[in-house]
C-alpha atoms as a PDB file:
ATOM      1  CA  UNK A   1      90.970 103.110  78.464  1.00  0.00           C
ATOM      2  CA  UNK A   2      89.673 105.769  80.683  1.00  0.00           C
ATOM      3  CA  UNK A   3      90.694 108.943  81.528  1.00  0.00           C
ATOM      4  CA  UNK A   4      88.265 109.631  84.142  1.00  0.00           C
ATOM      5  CA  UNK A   5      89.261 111.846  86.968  1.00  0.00           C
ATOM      6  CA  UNK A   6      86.540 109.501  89.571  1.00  0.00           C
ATOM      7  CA  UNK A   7      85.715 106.293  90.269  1.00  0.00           C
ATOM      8  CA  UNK A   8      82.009 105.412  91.304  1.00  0.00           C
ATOM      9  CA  UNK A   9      82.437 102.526  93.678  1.00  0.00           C
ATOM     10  CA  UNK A  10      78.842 100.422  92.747  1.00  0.00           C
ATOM     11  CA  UNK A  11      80.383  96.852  94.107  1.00  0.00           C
ATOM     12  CA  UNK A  12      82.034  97.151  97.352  1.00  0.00           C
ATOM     13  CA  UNK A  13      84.355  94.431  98.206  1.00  0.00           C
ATOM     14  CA  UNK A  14      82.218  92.235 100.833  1.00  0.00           C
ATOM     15  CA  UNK A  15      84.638  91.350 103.572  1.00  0.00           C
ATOM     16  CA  UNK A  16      83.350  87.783 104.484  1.00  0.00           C
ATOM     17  CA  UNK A  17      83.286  87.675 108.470  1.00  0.00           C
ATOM     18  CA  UNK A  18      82.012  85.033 110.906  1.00  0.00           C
ATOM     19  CA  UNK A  19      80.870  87.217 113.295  1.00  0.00           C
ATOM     20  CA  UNK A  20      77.759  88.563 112.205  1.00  0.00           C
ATOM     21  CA  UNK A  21      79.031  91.854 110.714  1.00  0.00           C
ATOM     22  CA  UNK A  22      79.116  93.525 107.209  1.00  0.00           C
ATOM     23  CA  UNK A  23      81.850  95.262 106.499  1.00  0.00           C
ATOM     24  CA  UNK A  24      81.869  97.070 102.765  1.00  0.00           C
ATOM     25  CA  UNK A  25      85.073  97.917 101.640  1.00  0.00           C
ATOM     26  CA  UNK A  26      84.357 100.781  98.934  1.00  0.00           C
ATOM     27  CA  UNK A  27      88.088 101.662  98.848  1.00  0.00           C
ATOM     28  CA  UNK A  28      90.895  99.976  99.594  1.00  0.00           C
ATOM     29  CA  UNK A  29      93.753  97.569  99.256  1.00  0.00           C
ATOM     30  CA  UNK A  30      90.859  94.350  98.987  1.00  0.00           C
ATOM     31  CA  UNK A  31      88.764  96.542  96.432  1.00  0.00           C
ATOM     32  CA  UNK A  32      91.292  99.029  94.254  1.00  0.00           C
ATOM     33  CA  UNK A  33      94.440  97.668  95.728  1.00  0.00           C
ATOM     34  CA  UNK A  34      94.771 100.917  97.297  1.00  0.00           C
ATOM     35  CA  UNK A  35      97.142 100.819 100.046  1.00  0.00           C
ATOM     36  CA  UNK A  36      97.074 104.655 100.861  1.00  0.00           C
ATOM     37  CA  UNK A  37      93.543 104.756 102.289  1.00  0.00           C
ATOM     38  CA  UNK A  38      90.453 102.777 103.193  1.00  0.00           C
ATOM     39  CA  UNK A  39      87.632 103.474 103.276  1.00  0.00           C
ATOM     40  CA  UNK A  40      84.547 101.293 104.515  1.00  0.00           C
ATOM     41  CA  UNK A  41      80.725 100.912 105.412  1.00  0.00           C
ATOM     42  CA  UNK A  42      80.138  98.383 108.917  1.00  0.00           C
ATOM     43  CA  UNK A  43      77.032  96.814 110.301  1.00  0.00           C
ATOM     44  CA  UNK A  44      77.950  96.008 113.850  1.00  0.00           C
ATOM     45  CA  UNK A  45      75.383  93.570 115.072  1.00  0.00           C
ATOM     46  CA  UNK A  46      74.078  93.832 119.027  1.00  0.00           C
ATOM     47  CA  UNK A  47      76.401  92.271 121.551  1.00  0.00           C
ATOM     48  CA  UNK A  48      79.300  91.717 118.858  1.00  0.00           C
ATOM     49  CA  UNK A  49      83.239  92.859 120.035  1.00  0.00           C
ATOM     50  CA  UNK A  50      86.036  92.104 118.414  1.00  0.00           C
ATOM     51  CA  UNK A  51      90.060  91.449 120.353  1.00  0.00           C
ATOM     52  CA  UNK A  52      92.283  94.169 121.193  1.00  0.00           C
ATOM     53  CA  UNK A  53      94.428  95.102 118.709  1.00  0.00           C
ATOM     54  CA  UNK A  54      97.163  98.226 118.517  1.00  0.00           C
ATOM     55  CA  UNK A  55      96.737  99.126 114.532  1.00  0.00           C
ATOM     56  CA  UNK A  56      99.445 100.361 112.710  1.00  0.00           C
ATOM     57  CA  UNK A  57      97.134 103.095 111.405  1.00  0.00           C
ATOM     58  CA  UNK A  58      94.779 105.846 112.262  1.00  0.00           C
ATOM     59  CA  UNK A  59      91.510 105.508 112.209  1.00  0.00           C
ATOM     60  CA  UNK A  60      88.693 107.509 111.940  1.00  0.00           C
ATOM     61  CA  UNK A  61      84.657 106.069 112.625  1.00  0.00           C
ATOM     62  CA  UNK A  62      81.531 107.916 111.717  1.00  0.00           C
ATOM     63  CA  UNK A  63      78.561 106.518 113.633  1.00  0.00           C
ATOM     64  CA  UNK A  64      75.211 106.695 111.373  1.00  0.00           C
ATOM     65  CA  UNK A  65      72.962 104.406 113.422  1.00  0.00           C
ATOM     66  CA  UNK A  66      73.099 103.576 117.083  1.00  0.00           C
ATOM     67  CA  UNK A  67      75.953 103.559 119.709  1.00  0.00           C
ATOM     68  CA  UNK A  68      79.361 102.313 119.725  1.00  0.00           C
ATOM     69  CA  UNK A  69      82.095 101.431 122.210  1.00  0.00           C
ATOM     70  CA  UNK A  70      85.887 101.715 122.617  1.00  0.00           C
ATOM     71  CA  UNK A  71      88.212 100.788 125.215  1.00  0.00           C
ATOM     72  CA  UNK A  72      91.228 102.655 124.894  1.00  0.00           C
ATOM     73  CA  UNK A  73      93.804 102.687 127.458  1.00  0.00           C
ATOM     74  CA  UNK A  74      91.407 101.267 129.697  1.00  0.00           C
ATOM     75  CA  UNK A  75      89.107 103.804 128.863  1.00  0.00           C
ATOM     76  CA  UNK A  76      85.704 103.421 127.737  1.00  0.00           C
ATOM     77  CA  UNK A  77      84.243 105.784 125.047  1.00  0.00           C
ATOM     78  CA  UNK A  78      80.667 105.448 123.943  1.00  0.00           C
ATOM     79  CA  UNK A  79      79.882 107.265 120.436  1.00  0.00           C
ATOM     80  CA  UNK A  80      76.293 107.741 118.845  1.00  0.00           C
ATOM     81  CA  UNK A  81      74.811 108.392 116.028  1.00  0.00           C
ATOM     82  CA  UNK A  82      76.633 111.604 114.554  1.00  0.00           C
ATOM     83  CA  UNK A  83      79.500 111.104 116.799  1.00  0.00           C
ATOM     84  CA  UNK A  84      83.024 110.751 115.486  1.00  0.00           C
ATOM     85  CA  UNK A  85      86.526 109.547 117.131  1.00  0.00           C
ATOM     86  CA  UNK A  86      89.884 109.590 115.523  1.00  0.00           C
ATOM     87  CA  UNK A  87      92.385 106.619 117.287  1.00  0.00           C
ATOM     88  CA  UNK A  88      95.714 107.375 116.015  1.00  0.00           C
ATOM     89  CA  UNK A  89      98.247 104.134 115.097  1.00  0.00           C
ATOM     90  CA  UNK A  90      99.658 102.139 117.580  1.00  0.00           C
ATOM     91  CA  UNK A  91      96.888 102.820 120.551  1.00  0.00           C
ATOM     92  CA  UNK A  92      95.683  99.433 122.125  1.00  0.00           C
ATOM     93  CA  UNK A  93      91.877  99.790 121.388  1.00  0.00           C
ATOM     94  CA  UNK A  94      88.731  97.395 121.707  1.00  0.00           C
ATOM     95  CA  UNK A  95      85.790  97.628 119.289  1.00  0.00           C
ATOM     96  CA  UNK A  96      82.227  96.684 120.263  1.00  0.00           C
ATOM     97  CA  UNK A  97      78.692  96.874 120.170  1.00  0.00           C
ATOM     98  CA  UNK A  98      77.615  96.039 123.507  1.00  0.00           C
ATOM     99  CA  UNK A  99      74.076  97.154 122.780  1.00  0.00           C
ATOM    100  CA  UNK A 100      70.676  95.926 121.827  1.00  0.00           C
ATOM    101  CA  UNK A 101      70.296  97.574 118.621  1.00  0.00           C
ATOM    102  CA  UNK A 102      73.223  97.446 115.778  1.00  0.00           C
ATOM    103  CA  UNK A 103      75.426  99.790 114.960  1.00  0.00           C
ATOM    104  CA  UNK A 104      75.950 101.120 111.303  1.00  0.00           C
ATOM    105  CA  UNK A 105      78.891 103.391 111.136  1.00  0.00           C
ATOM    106  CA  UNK A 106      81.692 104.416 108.508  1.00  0.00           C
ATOM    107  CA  UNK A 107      85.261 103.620 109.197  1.00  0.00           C
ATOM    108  CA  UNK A 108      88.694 105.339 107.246  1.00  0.00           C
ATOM    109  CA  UNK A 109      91.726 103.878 107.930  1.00  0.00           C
ATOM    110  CA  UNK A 110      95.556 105.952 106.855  1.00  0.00           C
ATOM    111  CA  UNK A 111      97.075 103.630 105.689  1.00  0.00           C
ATOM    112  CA  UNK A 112      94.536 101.140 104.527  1.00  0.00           C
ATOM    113  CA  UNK A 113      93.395  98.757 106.675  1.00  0.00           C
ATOM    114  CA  UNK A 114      95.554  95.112 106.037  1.00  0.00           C
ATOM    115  CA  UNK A 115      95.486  92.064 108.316  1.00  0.00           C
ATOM    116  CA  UNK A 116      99.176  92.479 108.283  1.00  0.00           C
ATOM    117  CA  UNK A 117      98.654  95.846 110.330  1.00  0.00           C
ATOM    118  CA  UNK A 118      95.846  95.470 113.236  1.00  0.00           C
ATOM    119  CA  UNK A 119      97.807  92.998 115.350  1.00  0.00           C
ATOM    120  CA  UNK A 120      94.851  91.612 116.956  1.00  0.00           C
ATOM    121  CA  UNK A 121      95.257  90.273 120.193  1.00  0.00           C
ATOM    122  CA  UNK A 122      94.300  86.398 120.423  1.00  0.00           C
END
């Protein structure tokens, strides 16, 4: 046993996805059953969006690479590369990458992101 006060992530959990983008969990409830906090590397791919959804969580996106857009309350917010947002929970919200080039970017989610808690729109 281990009494290690860290964990080096080395394996993230691959999310598998039919849309064309990576997502790396390094933290969270699908890699360390960690329900607290997520924490995850994204590959957006151009001209890929996702549905609405109203999370039950807040999250926070990094943009490393390329651009970004959200529609929030019929707002639309373009990030780049360097740019941050925090969305707190339960805000309707629309992820995409309407752009030619994809987007890598980091996303952290309080609590952890769960399929139980996005409520995706159909």
């Amino acid at each position: 046993m281990s009494n290690k006060k860290y964990h080096v992530q080395k394996k993230p959990f691959v999310v598998p996805t039919t849309d064309g983008k990576l997502i790396e969990e390094h933290f969270g409830n699908a890699t360390d059953g960690n329900s607290d906090v997520s924490v995850a590397h994204m590959i957006a791919p151009p001209k890929w969006s996702e549905p609405f959804q109203t999370p039950k969580f807040d999250e926070f996106t990094y943009i490393i690479k390329g651009k970004k857009q959200f529609i929030i309350d019929d707002e639309i917010i373009i990030l780049k590369a360097g740019q941050s947002i925090k969305i707190e929970k339960n805000t309707r919200v629309q992820y995409s990458n309407p752009f030619d080039e994809a987007c890598e970017y980091l996303a952290v989610c309080l609590p952890a992101f769960a399929m139980d808690l996005v409520n995706r729109e159909e």
